[in-house]
Protein backbone atom coordinates (compact mmCIF):
# COMPACT_ATOMS: atom_id res chain seq x y z
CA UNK A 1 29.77 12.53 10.61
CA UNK A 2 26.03 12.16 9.98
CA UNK A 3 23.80 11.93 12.83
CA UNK A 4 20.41 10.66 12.71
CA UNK A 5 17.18 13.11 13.85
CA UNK A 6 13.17 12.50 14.05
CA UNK A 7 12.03 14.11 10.91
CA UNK A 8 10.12 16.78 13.12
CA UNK A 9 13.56 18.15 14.79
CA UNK A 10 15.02 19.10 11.78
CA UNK A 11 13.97 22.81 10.09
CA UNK A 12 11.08 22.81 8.12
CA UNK A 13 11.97 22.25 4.60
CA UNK A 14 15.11 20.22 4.60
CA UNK A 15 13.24 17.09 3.28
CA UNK A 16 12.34 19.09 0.02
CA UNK A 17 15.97 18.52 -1.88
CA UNK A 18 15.84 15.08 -0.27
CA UNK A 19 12.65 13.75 -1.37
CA UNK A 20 12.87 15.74 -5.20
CA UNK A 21 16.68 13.58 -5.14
CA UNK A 22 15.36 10.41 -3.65
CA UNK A 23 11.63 10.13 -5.32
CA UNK A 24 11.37 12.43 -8.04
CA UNK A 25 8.01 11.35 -8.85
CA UNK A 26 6.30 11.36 -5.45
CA UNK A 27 8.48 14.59 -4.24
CA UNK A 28 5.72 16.84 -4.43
CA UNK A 29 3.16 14.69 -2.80
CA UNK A 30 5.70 13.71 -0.33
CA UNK A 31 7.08 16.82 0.74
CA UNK A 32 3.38 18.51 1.31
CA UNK A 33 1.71 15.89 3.38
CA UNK A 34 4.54 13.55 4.55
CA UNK A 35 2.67 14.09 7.96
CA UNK A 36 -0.45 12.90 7.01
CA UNK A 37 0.93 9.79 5.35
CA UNK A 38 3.73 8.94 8.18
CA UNK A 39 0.56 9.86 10.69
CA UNK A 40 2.51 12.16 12.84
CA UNK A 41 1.66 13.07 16.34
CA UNK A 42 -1.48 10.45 16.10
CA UNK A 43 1.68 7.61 18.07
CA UNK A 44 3.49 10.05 20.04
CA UNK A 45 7.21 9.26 19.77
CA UNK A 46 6.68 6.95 16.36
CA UNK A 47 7.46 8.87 12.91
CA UNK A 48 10.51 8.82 10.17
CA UNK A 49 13.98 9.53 11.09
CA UNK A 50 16.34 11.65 8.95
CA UNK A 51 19.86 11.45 8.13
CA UNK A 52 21.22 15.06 8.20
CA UNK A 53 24.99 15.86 7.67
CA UNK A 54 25.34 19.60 8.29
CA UNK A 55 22.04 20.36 7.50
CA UNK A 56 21.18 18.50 4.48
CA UNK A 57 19.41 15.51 4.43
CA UNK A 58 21.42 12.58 3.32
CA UNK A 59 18.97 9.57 4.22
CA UNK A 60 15.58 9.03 5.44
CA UNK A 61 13.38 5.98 6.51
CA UNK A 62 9.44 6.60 6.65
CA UNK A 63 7.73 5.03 9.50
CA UNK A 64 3.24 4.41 9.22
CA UNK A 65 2.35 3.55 12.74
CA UNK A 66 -0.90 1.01 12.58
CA UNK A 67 -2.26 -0.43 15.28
CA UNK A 68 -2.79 -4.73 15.18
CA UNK A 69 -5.69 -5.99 17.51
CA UNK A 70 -5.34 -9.43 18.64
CA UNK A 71 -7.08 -11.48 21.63
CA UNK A 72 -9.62 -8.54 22.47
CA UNK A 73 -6.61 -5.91 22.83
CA UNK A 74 -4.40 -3.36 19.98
CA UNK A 75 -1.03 -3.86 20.52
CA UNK A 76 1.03 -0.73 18.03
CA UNK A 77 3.90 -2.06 15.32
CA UNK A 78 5.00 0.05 12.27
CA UNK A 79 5.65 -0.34 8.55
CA UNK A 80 8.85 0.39 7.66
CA UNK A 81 8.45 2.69 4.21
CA UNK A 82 10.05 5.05 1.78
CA UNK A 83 14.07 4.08 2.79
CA UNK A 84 16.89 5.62 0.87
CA UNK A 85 19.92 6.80 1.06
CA UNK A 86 21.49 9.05 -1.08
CA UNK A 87 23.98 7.60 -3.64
CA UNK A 88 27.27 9.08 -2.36
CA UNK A 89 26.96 7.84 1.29
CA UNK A 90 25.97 4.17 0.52
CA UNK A 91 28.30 1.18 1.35
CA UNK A 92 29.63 3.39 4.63
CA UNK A 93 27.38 1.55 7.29
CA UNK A 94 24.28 4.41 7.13
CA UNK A 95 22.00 2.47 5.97
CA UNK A 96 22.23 -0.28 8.31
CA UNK A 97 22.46 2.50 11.39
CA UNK A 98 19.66 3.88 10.10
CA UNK A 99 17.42 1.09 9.73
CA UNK A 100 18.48 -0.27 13.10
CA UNK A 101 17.73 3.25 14.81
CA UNK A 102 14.32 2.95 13.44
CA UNK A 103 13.90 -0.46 14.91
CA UNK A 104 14.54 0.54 17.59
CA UNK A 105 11.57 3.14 18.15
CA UNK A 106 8.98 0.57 18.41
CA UNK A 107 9.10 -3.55 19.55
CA UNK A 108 6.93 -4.79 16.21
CA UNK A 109 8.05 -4.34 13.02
CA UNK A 110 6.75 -4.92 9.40
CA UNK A 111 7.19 -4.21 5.93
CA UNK A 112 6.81 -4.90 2.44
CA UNK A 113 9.85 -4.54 0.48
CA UNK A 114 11.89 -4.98 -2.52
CA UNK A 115 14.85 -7.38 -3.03
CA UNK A 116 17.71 -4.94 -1.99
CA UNK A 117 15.89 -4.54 1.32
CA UNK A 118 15.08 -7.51 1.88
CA UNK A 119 19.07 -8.71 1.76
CA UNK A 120 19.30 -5.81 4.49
CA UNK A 121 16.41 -7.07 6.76
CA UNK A 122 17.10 -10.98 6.72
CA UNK A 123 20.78 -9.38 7.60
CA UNK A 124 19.39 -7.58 11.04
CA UNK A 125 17.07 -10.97 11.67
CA UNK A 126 13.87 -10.18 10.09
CA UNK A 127 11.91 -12.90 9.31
CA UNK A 128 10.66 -13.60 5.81
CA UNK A 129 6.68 -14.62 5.24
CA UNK A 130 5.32 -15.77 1.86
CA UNK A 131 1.76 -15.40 0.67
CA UNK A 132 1.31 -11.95 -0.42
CA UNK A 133 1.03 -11.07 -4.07
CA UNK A 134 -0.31 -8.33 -6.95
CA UNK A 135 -2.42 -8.85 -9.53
CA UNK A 136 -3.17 -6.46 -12.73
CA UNK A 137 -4.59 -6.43 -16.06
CA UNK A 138 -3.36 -3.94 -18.60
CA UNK A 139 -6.27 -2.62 -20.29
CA UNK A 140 -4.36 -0.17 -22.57
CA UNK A 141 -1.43 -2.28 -23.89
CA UNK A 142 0.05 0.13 -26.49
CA UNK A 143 1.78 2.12 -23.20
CA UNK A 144 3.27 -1.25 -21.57
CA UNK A 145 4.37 -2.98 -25.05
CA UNK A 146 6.20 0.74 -25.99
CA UNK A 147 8.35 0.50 -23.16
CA UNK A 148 9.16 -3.04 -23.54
CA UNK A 149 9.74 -3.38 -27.09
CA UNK A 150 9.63 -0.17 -28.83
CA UNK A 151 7.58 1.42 -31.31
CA UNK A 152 6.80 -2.15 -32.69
CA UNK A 153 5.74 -2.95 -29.49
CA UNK A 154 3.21 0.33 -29.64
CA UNK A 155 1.65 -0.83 -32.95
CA UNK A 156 1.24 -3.97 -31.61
CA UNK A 157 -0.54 -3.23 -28.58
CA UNK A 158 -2.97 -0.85 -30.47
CA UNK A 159 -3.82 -3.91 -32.24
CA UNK A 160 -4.16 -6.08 -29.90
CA UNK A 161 -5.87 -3.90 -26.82
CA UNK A 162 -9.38 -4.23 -27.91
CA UNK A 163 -9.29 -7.99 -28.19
CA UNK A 164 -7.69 -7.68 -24.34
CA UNK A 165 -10.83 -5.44 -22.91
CA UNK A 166 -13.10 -7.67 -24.98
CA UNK A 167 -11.45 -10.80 -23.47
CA UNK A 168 -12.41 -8.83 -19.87
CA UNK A 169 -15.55 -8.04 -20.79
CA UNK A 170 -16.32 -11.27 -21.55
CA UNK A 171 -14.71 -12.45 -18.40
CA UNK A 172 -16.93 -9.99 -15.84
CA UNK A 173 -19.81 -10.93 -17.96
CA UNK A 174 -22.71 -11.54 -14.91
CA UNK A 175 -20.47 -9.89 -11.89
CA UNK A 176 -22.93 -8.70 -9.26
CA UNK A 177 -24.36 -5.06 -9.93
CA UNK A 178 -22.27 -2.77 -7.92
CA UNK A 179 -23.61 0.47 -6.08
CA UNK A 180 -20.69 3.05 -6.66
CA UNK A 181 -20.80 6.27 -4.95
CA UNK A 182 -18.23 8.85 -3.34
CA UNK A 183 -17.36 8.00 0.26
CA UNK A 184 -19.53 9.17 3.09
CA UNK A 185 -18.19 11.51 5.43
CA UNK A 186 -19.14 8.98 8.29
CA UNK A 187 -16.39 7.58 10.13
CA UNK A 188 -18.30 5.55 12.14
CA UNK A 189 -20.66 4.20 9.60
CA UNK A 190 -17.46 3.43 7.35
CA UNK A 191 -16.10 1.47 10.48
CA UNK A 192 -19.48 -0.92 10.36
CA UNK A 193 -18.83 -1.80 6.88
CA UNK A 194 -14.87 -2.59 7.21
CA UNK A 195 -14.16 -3.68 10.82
CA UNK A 196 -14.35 -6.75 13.02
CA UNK A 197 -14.62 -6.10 16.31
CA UNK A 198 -15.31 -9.76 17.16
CA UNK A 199 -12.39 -11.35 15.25
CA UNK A 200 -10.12 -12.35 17.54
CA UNK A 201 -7.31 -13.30 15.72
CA UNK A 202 -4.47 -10.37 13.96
CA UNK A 203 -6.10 -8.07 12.29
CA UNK A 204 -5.79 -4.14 11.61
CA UNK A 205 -8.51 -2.83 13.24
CA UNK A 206 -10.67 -0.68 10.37
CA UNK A 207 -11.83 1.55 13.10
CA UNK A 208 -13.53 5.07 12.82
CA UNK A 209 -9.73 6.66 13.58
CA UNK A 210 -8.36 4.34 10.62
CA UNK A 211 -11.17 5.32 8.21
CA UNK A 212 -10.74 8.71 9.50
CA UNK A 213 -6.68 8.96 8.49
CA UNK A 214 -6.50 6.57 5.29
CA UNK A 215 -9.76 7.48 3.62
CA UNK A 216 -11.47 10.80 5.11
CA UNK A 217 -8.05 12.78 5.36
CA UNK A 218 -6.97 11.39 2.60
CA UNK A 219 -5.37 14.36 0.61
CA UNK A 220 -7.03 12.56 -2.41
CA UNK A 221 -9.83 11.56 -1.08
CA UNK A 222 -11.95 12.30 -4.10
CA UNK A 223 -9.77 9.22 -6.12
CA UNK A 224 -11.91 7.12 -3.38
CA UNK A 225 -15.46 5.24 -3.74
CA UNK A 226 -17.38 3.00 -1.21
CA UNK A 227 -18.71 0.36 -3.56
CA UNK A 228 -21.40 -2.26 -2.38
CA UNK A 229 -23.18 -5.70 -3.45
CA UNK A 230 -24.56 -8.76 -1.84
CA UNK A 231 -23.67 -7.28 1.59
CA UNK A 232 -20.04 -6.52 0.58
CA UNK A 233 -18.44 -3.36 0.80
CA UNK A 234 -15.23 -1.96 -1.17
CA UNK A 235 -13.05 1.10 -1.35
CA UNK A 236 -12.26 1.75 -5.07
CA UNK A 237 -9.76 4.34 -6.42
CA UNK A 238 -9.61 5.83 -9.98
CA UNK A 239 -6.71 8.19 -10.13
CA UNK A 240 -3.71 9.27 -13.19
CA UNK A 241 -0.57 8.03 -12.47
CA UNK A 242 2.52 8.83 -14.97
CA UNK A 243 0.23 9.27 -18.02
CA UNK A 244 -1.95 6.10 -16.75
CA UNK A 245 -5.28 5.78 -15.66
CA UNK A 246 -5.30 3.74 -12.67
CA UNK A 247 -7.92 1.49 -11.14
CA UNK A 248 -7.50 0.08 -7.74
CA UNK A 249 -9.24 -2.40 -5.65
CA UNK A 250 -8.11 -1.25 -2.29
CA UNK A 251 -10.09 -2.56 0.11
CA UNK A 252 -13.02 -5.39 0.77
CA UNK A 253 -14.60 -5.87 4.40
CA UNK A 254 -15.65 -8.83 5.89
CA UNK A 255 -18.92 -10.91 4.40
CA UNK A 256 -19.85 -14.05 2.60
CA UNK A 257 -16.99 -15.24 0.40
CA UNK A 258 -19.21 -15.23 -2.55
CA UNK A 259 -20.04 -11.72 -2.10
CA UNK A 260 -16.75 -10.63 -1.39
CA UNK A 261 -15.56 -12.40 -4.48
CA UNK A 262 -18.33 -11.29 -6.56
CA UNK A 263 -17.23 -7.31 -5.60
CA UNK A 264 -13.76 -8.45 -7.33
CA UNK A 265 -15.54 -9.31 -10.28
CA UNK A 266 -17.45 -6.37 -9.94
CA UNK A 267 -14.24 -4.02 -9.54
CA UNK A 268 -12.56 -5.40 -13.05
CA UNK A 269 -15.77 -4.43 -14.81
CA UNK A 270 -16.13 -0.83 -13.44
CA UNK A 271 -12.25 -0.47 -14.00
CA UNK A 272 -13.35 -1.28 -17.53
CA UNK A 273 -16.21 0.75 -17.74
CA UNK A 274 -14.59 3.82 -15.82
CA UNK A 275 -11.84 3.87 -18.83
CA UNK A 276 -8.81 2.75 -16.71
CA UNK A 277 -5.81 1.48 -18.23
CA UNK A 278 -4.39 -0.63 -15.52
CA UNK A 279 -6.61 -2.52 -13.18
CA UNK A 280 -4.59 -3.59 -9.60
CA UNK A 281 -4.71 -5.57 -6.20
CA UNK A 282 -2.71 -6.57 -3.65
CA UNK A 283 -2.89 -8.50 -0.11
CA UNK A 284 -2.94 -11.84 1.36
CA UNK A 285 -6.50 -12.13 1.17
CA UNK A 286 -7.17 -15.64 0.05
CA UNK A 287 -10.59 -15.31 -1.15
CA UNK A 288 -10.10 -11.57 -3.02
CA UNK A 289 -6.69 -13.50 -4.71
CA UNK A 290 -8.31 -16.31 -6.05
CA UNK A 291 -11.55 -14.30 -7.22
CA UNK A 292 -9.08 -11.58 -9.29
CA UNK A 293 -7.00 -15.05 -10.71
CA UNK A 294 -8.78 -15.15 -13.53
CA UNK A 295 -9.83 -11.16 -14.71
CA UNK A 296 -6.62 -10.20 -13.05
CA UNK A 297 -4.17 -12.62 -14.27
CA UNK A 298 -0.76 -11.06 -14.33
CA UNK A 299 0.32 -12.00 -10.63
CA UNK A 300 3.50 -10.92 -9.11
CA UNK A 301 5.03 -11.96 -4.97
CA UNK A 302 4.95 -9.06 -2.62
CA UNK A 303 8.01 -9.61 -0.39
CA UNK A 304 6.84 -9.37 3.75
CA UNK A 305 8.91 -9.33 6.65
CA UNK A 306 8.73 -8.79 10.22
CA UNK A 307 10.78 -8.13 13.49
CA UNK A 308 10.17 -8.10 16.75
CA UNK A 309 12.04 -7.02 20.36
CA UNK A 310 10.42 -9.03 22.62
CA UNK A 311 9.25 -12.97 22.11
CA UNK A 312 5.57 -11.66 23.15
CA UNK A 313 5.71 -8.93 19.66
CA UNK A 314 6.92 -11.90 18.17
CA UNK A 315 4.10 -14.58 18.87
CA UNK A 316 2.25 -11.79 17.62
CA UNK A 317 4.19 -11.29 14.15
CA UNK A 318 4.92 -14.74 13.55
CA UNK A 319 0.86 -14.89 13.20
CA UNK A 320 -0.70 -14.38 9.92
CA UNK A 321 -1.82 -11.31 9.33
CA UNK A 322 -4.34 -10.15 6.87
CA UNK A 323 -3.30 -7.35 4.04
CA UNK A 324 -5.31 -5.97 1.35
CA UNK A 325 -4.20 -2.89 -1.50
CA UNK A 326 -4.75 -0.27 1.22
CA UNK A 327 -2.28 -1.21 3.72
CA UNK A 328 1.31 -0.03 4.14
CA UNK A 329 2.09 1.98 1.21
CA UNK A 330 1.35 -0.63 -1.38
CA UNK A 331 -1.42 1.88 -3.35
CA UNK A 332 0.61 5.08 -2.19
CA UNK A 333 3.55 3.99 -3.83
CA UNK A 334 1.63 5.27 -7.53
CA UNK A 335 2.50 9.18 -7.43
């Protein structure tokens, strides 16, 4: 009979076979700095649990600890990430001891998931919140149309992907001029441009420890820019994903909302001027949605839930609470 272990009590290695089996394309980048990503030992007693039957690992659900402040204090809650099991021990109750163990290692829950989890979650009384969606723009279509239709599809999209970054270009045509450059090694002065330390209501605080662990340790840090305009800032990321170049609007602190939406506008022109095939957001963020409607116009819902032990966790998660790309694993999910 399986039993279920914190991924740090289990010899070093056994995730290897499990992550290659479970995530073949993230494997490597998941099995060297799994740490870093679940932020282990920075929430001592919070990180991913493992399935193990002798020895091997069978089933595994991530954990990202985040703090939330609200009303002047941080209370901690954790995404719930990366959750498989492997093939041959589905449909024998695992997953749903799995998923409840890791429920149980912290009071506030939340996560963005796909339809099969979501089944699970509304199952174990997670609540279900709309309002969170993707956009993109395909500015190489010959890849996208290939996979959909065939080598038809490929000639197509050759023909048509010029018109499609002229159509773009047309559609940035007087976005704000941006100042790109790589990010700072200042924590602190990162923190000034991101956080808001007055803003009472639920929030992730983008503290100096935040910027610290999701931009500054990054392991890919160098995919990152600080980009500014109108007194906006923005965390951009240009990276290669499966034969794609990928740009990614990951983050946009607080400011006017013209400015902030102006830095959207901005972001689809660099991604078009940096050579990237796909251009991508994500969030709740009701000004940085409707701003990337029209230059980022394929749109697709983002499925959130939450859970909570206690009816104070849950005051707290039945609140709104602001996303952007950069949260949970939304961007990390592109090996």
């Amino acid at each position: 009979m399986p039993e279920i272990r914190k991924a740090t009590a289990i010899p070093p290695g056994s995730l290897t076979p499990f992550f290659a089996a479970a995530w073949p394309d993230r494997a490597a980048f998941l099995d060297e700095h799994w740490r870093w990503l679940y932020r282990v030992d920075r929430f001592p007693g919070l990180e991913p649990l493992a399935l193990v039957d002798a020895g091997k690992v069978v089933g595994f659900a991530g954990s990202m600890p985040v703090k939330i402040a609200h009303d002047g204090r941080e209370s901690t809650a954790i995404w719930f990430v990366d959750f498989s099991i492997l093939p041959e021990w589905r449909g024998k109750g695992h997953g749903k001891a799995l998923t409840e163990a890791w429920m149980a290692t912290c009071p506030r829950r939340i996560t963005f998931c796909n339809d099969e989890s979501m089944r699970v979650f509304l199952k174990l009384g997670w609540t279900e919140r709309t309002g969170a969606f993707a956009r993109s723009f395909p500015l190489e279509l010959a890849g996208p149309m290939r996979r959909r239709w065939g080598a038809a599809g490929a000639a197509a999209g050759v023909l048509f992907g010029p018109a499609a970054r002229l159509g773009l270009r047309a559609l940035t045509a007087g976005a704000p001029a941006l100042k790109v450059s790589p990010l700072p090694p200042d924590s602190g002065g990162l923190a000034e441009k991101f956080d808001e330390p007055m803003n009472m209501k639920p929030r992730v605080p983008r503290d100096a420890d935040w910027v610290r662990w999701r931009l500054l340790e990054n392991p890919r840090r160098a995919e990152h820019f600080l980009a500014e305009t109108g007194g906006a800032a923005g965390v951009f990321r240009l990276f290669e994903s499966l034969g794609r170049r990928r740009a990614h609007l990951l983050l946009v602190g607080p400011g006017k909302p013209e400015a902030r939406a102006g830095l959207v506008k901005g972001f689809a022109r660099w991604a078009l001027d940096s050579g990237a095939d796909d251009a991508w957001l994500a969030g709740t963020d009701a000004v940085l949605l409707a701003a990337a409607a029209p230059v980022l116009s394929r749109e697709r819902p983002v499925r959130f839930a939450w859970s909570a032990a206690d009816p104070a966790s849950a005051e707290l998660l039945s609140a709104p609470l602001p996303t952007q790309s950069i949260d949970s694993d939304h961007d990390l999910m592109f090996p």
